[in-house]
N, C-alpha and C. Protein backbone atom coordinates (compact mmCIF):
# COMPACT_ATOMS: atom_id res chain seq x y z
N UNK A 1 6.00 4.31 -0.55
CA UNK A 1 6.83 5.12 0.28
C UNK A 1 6.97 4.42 1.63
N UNK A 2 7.81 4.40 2.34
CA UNK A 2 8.39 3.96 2.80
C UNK A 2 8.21 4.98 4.45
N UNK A 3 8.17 5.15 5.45
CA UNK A 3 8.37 5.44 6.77
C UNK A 3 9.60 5.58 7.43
N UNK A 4 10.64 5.91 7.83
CA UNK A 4 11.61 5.88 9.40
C UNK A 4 11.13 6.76 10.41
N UNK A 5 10.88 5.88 11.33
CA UNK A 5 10.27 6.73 12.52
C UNK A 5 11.42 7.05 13.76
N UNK A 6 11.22 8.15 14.13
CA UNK A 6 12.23 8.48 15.14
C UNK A 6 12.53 7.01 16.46
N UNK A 7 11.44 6.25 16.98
CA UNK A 7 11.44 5.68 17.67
C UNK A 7 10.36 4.36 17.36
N UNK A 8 10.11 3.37 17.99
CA UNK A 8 9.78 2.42 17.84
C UNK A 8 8.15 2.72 17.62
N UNK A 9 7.18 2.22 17.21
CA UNK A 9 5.46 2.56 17.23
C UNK A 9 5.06 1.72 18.38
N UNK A 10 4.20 2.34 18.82
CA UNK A 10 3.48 1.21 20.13
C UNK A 10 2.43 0.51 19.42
N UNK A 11 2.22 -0.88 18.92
CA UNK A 11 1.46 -1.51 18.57
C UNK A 11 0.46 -2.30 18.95
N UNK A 12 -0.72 -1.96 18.59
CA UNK A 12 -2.20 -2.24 19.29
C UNK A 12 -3.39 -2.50 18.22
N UNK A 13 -4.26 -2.49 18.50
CA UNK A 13 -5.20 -2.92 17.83
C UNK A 13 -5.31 -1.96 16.40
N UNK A 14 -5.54 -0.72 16.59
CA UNK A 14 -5.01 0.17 15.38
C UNK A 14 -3.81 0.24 14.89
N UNK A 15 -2.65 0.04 15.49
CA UNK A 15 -1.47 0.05 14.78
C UNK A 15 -0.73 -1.00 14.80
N UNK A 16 -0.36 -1.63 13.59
CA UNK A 16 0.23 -3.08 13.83
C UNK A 16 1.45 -3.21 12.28
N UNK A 17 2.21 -3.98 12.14
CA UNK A 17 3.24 -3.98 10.92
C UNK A 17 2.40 -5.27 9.63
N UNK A 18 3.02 -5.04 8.67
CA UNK A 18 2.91 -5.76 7.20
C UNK A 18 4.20 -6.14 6.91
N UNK A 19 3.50 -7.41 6.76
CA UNK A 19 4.68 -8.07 5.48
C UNK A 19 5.15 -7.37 4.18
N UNK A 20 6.40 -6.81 3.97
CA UNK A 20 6.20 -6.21 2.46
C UNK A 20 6.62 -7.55 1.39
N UNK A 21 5.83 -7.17 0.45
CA UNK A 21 6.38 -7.93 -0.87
C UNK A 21 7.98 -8.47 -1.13
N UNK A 22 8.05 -9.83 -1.53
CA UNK A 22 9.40 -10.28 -1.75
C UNK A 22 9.25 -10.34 -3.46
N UNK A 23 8.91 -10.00 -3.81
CA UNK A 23 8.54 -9.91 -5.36
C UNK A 23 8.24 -9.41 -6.31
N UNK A 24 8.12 -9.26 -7.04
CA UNK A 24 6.69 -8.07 -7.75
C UNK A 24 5.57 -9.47 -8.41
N UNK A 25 3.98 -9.17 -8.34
CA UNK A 25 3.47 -9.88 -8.80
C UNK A 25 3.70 -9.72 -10.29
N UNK A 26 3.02 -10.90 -11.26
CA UNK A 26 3.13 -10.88 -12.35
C UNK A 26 2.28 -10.17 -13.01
N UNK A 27 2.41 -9.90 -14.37
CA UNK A 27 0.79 -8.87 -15.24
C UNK A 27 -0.22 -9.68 -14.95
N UNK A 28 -1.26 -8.85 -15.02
CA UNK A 28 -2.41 -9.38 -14.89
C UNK A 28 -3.06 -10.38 -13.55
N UNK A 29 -1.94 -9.95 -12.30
CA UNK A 29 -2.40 -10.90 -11.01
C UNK A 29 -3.29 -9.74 -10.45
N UNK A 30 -4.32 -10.35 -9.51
CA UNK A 30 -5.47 -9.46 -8.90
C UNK A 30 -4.50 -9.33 -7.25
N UNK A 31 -4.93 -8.08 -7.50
CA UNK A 31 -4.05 -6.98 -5.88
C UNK A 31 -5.32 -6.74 -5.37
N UNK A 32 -4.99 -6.58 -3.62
CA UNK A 32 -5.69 -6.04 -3.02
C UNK A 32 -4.35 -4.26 -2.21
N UNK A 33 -4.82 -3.60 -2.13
CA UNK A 33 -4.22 -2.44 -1.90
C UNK A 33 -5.05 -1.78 -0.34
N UNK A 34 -4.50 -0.89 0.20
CA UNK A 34 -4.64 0.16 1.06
C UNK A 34 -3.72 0.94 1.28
N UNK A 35 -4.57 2.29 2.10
CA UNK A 35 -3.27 3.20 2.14
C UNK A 35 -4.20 4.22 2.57
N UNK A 36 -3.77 5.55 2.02
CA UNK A 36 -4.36 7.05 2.03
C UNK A 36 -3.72 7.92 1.21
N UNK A 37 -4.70 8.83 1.18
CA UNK A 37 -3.88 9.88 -0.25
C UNK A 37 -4.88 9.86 -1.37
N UNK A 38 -4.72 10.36 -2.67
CA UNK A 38 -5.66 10.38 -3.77
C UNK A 38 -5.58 8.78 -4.49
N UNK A 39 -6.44 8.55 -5.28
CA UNK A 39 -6.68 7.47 -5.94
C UNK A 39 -6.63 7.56 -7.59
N UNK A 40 -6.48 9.43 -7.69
CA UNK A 40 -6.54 9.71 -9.09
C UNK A 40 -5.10 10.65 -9.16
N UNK A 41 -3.96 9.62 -10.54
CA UNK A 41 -2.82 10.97 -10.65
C UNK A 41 -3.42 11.76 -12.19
N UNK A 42 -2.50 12.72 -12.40
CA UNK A 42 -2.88 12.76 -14.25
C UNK A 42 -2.07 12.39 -14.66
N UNK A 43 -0.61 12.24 -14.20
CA UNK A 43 0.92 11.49 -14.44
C UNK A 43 0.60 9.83 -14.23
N UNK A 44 -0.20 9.14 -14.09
CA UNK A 44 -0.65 7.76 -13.86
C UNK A 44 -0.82 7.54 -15.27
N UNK A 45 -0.36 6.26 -15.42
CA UNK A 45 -0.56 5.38 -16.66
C UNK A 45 -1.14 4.35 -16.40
N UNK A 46 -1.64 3.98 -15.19
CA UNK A 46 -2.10 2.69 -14.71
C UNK A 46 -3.68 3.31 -14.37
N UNK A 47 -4.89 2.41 -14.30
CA UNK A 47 -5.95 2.32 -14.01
C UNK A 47 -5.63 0.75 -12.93
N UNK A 48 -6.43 1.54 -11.94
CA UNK A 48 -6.64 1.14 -10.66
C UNK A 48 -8.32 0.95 -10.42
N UNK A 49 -8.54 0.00 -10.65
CA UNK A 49 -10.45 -0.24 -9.90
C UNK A 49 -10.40 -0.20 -8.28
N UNK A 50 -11.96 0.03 -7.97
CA UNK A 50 -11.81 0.34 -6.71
C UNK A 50 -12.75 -0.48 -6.72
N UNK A 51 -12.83 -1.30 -5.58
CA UNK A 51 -13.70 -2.91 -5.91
C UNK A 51 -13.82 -2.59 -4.05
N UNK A 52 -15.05 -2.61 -3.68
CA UNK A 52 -15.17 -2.42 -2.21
C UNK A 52 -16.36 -3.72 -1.48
């Protein structure tokens, strides 16, 4: 998901931008992920490890 923010973010040590993907990786390439929100759907078909 994606963000539009009314106005610009003030960027600092906590808040800063990402590169998004020009691609999709291929099957079987190792991801690193972040975010927030749940980690479990029941509509998910994908298994996701959580490797910390």
């Amino acid at each position: 998901m994606l963000l539009e923010l009314d106005k610009p973010a003030l960027l600092n040590s906590y808040v800063n931008t990402i590169n998004l993907a020009t691609c999709c990786p291929s099957p079987g390439t190792r991801c690193s992920v972040s975010g927030w929100g749940t980690i479990k759907s029941p509509q998910s078909r994908f298994y996701y490890p959580i490797i910390f």
